[in-house]
N, C-alpha and C. Protein backbone atom coordinates (compact mmCIF):
# COMPACT_ATOMS: atom_id res chain seq x y z
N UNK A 1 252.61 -52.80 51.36
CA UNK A 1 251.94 -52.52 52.60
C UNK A 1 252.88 -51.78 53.54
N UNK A 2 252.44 -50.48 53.97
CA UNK A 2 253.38 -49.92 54.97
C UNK A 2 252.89 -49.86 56.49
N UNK A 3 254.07 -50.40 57.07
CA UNK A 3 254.31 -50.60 58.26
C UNK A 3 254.48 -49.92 59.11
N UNK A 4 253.37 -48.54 59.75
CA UNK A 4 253.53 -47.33 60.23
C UNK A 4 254.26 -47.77 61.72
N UNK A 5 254.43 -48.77 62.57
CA UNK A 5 255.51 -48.38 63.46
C UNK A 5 256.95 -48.55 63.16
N UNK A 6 256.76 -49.64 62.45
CA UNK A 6 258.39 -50.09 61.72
C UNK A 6 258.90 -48.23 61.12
N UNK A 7 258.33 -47.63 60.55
CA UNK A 7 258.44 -46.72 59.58
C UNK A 7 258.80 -45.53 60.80
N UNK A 8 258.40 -45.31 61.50
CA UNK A 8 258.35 -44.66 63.06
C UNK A 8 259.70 -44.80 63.79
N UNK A 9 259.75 -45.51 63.70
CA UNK A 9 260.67 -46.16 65.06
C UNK A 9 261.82 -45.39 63.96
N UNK A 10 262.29 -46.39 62.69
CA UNK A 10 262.86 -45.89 62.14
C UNK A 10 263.57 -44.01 61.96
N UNK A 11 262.26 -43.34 61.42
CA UNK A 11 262.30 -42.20 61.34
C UNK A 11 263.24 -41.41 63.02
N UNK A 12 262.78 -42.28 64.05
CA UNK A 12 263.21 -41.41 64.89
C UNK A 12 264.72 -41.73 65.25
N UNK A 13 265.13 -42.94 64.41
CA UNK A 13 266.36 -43.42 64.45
C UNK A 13 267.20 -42.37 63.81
N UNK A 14 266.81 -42.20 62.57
CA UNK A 14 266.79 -41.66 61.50
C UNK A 14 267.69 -39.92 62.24
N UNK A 15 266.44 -39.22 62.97
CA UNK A 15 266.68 -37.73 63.17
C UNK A 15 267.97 -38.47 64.65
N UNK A 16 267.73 -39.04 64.96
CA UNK A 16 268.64 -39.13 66.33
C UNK A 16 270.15 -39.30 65.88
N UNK A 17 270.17 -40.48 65.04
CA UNK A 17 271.63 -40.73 64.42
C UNK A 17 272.17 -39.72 64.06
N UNK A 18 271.37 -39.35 62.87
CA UNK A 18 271.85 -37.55 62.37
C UNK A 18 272.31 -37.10 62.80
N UNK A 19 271.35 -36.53 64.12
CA UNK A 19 272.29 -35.44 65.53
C UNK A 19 273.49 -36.19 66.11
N UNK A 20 273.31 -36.96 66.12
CA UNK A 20 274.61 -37.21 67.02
C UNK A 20 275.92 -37.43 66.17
N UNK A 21 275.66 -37.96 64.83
CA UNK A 21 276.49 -38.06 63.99
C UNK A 21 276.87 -35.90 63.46
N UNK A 22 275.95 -35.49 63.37
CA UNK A 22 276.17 -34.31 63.31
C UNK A 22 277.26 -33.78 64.47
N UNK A 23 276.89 -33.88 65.52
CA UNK A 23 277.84 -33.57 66.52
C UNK A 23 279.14 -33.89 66.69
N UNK A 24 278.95 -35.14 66.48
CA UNK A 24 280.39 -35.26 66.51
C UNK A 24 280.95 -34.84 65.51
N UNK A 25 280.74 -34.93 64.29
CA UNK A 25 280.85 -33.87 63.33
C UNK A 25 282.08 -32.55 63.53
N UNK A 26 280.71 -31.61 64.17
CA UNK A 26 280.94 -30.42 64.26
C UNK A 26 282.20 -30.09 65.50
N UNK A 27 282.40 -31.15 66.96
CA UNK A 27 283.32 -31.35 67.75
C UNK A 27 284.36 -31.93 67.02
N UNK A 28 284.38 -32.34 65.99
CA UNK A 28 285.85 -33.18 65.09
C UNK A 28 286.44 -32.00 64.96
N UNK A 29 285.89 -31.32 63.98
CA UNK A 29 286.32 -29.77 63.22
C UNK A 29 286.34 -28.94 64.41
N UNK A 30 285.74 -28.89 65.52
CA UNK A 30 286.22 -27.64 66.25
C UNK A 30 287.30 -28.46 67.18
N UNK A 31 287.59 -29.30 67.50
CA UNK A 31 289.13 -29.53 68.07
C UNK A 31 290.22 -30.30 67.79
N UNK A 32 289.65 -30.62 66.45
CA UNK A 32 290.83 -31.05 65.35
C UNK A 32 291.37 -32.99 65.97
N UNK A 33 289.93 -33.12 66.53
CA UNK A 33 289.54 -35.25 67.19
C UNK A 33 289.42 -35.55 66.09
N UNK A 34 290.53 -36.46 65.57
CA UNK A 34 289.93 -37.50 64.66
C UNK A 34 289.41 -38.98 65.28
N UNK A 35 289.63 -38.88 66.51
CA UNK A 35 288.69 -40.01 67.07
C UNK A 35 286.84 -39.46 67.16
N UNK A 36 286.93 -38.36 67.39
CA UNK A 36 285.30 -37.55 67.08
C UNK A 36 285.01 -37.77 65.79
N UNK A 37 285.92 -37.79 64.45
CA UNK A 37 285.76 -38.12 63.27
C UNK A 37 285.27 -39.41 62.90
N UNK A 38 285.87 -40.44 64.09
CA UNK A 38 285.30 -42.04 63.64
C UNK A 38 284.05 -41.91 64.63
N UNK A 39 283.94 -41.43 65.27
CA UNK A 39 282.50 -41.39 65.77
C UNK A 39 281.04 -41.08 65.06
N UNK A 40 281.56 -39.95 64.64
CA UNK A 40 280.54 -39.44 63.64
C UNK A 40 280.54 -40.59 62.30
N UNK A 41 281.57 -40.76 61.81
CA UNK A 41 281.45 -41.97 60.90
C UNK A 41 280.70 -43.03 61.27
N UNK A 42 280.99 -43.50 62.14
CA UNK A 42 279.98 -44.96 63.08
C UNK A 42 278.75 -44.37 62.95
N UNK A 43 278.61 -43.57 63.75
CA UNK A 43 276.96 -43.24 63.76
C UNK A 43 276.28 -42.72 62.35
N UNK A 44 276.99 -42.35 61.97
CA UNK A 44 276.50 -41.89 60.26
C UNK A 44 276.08 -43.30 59.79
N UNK A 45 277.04 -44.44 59.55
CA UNK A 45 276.63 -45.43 58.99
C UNK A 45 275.84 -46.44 59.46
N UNK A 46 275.89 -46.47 61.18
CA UNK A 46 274.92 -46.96 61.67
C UNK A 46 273.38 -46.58 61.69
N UNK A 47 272.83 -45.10 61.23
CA UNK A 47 271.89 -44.46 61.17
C UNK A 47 271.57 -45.08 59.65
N UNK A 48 272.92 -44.72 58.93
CA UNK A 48 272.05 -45.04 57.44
C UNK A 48 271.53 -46.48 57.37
N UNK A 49 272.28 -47.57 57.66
CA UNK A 49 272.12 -48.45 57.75
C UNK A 49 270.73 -49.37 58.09
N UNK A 50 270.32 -48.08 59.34
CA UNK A 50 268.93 -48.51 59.44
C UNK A 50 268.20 -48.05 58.62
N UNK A 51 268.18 -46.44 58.13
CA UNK A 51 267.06 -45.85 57.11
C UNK A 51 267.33 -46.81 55.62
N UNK A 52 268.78 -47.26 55.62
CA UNK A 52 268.25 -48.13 54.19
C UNK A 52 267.34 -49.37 54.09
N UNK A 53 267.26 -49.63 55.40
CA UNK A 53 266.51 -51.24 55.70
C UNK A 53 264.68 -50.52 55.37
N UNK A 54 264.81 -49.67 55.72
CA UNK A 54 263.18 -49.14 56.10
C UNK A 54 263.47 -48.76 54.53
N UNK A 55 264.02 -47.89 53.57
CA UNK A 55 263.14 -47.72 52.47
C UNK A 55 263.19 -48.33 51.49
N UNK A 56 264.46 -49.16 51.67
CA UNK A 56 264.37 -50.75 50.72
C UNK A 56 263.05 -51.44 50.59
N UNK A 57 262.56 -51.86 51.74
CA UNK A 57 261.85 -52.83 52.52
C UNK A 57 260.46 -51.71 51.92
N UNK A 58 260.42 -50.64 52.72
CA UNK A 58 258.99 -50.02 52.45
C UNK A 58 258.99 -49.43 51.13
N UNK A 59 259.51 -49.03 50.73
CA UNK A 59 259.65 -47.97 49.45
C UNK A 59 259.72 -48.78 48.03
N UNK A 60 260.79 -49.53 48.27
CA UNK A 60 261.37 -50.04 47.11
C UNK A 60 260.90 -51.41 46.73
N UNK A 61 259.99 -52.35 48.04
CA UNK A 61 259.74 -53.69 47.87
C UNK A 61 260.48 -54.76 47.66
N UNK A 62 261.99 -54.47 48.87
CA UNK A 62 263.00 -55.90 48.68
C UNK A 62 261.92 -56.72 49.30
N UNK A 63 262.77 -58.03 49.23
CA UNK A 63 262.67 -58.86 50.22
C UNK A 63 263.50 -58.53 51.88
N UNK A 64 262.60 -58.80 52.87
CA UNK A 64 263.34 -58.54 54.12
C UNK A 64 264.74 -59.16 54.64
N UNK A 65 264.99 -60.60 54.09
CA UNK A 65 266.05 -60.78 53.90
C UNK A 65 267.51 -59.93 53.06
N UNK A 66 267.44 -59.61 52.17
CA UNK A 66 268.19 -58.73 51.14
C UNK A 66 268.70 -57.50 52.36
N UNK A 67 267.54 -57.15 52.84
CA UNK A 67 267.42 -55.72 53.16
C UNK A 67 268.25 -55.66 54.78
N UNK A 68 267.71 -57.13 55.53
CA UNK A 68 268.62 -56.80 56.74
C UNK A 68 269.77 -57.51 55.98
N UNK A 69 270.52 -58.18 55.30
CA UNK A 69 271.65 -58.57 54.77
C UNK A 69 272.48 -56.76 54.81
N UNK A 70 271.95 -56.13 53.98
CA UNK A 70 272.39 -55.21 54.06
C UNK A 70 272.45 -54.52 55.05
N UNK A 71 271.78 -53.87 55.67
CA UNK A 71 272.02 -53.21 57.32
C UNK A 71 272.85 -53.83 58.16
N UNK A 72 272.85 -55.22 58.32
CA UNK A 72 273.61 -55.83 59.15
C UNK A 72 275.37 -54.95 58.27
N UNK A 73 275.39 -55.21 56.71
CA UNK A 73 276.61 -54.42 56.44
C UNK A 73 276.98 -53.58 57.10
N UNK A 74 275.92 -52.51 56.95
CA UNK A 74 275.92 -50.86 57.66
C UNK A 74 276.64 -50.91 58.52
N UNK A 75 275.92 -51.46 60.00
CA UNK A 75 276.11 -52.08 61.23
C UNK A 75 277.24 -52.46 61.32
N UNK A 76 277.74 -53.35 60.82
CA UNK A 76 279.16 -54.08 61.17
C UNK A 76 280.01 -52.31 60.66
N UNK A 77 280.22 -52.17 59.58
CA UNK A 77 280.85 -51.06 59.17
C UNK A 77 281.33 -50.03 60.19
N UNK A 78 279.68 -49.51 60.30
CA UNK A 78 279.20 -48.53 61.30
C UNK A 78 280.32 -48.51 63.50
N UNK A 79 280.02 -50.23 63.84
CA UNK A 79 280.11 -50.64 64.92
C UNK A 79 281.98 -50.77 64.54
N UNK A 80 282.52 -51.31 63.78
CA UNK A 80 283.90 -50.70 63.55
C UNK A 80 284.69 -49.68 63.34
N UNK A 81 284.00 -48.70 63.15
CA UNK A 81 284.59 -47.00 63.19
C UNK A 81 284.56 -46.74 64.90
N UNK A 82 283.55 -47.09 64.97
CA UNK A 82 283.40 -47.30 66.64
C UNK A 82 284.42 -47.74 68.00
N UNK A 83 284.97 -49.21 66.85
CA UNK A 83 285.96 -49.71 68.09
C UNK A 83 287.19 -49.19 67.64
N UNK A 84 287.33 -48.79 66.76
CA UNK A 84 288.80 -47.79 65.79
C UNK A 84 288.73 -46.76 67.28
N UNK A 85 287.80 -46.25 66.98
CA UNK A 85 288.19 -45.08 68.26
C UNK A 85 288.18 -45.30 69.12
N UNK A 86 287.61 -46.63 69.94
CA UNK A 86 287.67 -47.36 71.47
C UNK A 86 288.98 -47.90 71.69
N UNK A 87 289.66 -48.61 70.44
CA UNK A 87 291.04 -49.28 70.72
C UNK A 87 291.89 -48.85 71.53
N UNK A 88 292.44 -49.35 72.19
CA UNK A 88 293.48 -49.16 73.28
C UNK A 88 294.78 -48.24 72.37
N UNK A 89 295.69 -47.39 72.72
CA UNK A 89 296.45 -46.69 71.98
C UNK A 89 297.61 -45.89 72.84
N UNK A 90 299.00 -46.53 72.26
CA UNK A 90 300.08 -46.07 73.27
C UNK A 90 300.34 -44.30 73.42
N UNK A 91 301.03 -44.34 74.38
CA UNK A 91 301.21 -42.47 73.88
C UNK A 91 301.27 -41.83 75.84
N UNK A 92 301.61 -41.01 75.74
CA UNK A 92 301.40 -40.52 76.82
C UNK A 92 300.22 -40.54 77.46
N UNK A 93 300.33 -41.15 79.18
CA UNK A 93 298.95 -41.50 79.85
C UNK A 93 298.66 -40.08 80.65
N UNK A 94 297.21 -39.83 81.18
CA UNK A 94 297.18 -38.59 81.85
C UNK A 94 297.25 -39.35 83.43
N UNK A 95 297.99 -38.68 84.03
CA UNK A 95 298.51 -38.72 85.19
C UNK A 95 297.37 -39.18 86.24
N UNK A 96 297.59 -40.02 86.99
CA UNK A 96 296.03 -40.05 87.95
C UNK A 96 296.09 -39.22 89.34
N UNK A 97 294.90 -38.62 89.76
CA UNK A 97 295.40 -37.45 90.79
C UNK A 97 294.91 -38.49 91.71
N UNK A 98 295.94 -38.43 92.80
CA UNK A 98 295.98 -39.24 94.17
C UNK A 98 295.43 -38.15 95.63
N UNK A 99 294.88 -38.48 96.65
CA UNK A 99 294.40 -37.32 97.39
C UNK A 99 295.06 -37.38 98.68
């Protein structure tokens, strides 16, 4: 039985993650960020993460358990590339302008 908003919602997860995972992407390679690199990673796997729940679940006929077991993977994965690039990190600070 398919679940046309579940399937929806998804899909638009789906094109949104993409882009943004695309973007950062394409900003990694044009200024040589490998913190733009774990970005795009996060969101890549956080996007897939959801489209695998939707075609497991709709397509393939897991059980819904199995299926968020897995996404929640994605997710955690996904949400740790994330704080890789949020982490605090020594190095030269940029100066704060005082007025």
């Amino acid at each position: 039985m398919v679940h046309v908003p579940f399937l929806a919602v998804k899909i638009v997860i789906l094109v949104l993650g993409t882009s943004i995972a695309g973007l950062a992407l394409l900003a990694s390679r044009r200024n040589r960020d490998r913190l733009m690199l774990f970005l795009a990673i996060g969101f890549g796997l956080l996007t897939l993460g959801s489209f695998s729940e939707a075609f497991l679940y709709e397509i393939l006929g897991w059980d819904f358990f199995t299926v968020h077991v897995i996404e929640s993977g994605f997710s955690l994965a996904g949400l740790g590339a994330i704080a890789l690039l949020l982490r605090p990190r020594s190095g030269p600070r940029l100066a704060r302008e005082t007025p």
